[in-house]
C-alpha atoms as a PDB file:
ATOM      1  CA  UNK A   1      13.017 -13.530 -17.435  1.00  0.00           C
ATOM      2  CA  UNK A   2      14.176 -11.696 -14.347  1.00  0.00           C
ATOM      3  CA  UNK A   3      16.668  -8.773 -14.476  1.00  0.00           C
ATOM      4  CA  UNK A   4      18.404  -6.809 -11.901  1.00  0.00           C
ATOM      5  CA  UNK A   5      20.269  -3.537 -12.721  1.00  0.00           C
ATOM      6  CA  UNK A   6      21.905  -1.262 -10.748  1.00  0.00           C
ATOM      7  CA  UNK A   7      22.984   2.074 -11.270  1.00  0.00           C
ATOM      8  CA  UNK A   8      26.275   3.785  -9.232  1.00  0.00           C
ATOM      9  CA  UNK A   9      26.108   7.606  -9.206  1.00  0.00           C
ATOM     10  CA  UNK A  10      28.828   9.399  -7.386  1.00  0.00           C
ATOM     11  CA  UNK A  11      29.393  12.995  -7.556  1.00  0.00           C
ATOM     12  CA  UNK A  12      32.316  14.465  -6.435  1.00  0.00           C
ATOM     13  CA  UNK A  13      32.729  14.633  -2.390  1.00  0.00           C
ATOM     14  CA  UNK A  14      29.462  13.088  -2.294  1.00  0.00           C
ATOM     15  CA  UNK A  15      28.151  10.198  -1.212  1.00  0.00           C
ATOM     16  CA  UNK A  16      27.238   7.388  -3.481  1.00  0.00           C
ATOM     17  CA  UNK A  17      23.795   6.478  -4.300  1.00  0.00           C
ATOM     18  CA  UNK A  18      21.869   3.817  -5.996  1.00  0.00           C
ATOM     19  CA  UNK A  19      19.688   3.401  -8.831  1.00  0.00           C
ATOM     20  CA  UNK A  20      18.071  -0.131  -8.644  1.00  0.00           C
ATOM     21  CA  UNK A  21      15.803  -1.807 -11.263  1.00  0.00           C
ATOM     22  CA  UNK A  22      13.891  -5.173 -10.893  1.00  0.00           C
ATOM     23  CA  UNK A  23      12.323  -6.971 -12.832  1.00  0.00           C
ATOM     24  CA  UNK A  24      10.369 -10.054 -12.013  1.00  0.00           C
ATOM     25  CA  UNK A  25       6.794 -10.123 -11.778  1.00  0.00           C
ATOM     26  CA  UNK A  26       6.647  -6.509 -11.931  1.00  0.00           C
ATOM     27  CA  UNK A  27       9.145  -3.633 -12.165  1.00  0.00           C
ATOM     28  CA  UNK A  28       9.770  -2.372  -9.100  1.00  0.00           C
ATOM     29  CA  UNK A  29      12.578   1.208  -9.182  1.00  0.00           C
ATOM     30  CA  UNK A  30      14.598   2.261  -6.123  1.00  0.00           C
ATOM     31  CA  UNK A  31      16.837   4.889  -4.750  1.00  0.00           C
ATOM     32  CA  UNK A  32      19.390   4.064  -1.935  1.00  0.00           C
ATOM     33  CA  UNK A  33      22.236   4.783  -0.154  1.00  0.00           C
ATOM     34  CA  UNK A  34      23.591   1.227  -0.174  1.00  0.00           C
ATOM     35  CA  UNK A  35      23.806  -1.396  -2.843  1.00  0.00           C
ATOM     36  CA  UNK A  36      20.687  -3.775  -2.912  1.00  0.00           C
ATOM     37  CA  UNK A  37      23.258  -6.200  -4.237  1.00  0.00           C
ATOM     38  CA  UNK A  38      25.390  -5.697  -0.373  1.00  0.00           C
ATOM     39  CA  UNK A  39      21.792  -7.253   1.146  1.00  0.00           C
ATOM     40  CA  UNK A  40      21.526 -10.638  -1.923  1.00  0.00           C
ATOM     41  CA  UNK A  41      24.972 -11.369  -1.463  1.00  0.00           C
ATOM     42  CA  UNK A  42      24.731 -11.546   2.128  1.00  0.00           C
ATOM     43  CA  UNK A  43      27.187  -8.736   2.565  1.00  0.00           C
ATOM     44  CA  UNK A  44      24.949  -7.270   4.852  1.00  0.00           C
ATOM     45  CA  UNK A  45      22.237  -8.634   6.926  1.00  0.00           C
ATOM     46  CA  UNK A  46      19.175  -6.925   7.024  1.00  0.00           C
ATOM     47  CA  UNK A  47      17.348  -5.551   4.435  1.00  0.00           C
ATOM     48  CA  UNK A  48      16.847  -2.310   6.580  1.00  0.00           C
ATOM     49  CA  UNK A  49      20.832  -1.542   6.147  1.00  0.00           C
ATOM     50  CA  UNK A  50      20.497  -0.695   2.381  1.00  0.00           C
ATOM     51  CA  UNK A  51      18.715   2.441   3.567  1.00  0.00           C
ATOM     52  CA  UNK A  52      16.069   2.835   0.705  1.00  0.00           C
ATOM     53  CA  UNK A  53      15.394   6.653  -0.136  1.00  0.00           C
ATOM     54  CA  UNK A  54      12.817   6.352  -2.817  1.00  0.00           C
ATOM     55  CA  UNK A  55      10.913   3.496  -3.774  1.00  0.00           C
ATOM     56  CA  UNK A  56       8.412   2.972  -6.952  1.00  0.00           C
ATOM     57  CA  UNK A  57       6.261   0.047  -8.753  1.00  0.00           C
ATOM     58  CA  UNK A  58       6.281   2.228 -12.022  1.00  0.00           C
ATOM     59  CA  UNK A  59       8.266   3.680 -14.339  1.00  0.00           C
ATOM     60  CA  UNK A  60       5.121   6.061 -14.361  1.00  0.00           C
ATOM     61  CA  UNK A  61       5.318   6.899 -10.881  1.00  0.00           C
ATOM     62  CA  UNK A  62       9.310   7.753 -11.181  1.00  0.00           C
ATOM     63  CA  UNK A  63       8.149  10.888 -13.282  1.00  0.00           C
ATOM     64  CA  UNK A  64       8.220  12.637  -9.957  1.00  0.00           C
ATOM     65  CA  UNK A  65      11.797  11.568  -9.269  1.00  0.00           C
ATOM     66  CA  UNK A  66      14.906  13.753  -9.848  1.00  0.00           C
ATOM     67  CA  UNK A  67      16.553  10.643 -10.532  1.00  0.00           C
ATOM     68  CA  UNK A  68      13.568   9.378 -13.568  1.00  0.00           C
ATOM     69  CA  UNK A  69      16.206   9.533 -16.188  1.00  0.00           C
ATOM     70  CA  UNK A  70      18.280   6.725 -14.414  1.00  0.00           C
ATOM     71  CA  UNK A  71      15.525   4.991 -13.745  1.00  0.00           C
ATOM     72  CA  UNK A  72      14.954   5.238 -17.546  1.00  0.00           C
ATOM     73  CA  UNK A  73      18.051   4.162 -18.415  1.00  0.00           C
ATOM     74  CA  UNK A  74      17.895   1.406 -16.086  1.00  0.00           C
ATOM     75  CA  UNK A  75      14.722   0.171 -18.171  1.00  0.00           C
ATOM     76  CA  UNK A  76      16.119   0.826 -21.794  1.00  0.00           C
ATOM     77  CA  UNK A  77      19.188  -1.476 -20.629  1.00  0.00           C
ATOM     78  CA  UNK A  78      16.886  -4.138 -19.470  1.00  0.00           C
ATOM     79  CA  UNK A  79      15.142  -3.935 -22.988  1.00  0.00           C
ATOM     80  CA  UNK A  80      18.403  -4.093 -24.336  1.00  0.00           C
ATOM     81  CA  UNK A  81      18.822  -7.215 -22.876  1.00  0.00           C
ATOM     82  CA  UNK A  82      15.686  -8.943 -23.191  1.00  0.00           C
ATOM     83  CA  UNK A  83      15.946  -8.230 -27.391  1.00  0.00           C
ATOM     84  CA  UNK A  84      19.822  -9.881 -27.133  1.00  0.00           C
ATOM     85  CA  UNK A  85      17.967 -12.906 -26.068  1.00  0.00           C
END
């Protein structure tokens, strides 16, 4: 089963960032200032353009993160999912 979340955080007069969790294989987390979603749907071209600040294979290795509790999150929705099944 395969699962792609994404996160939105904007605070205010900031920019947006993203929180992005998938999960195929393996779990791989990342931060970034464009959606991942703008790059699969062909919105934009080039992978480069989602301008990835933070990337991770683990949930472990997202400890370090100031954003690990949306990376958290992304996961508990994800097992949310995978139990509606």
């Amino acid at each position: 089963m395969v699962f792609n979340i994404e996160i939105t955080l904007k605070r205010s007069r900031a920019k947006e960032i993203y929180i992005y969790l998938n999960q195929y294989l393996i779990s791989h987390y990342t931060v970034s200032e464009n959606s991942i979603f703008d790059f699969v749907t062909s919105r934009t071209d080039e992978l480069e353009q989602v301008n990835f600040i933070e990337e991770y294979d683990s949930l472990e290795e997202t400890k370090t993160s100031k954003f690990y509790e949306y990376f958290t999150l992304a996961e508990n929705i994800a097992y949310d999912l995978i139990s509606c099944d």
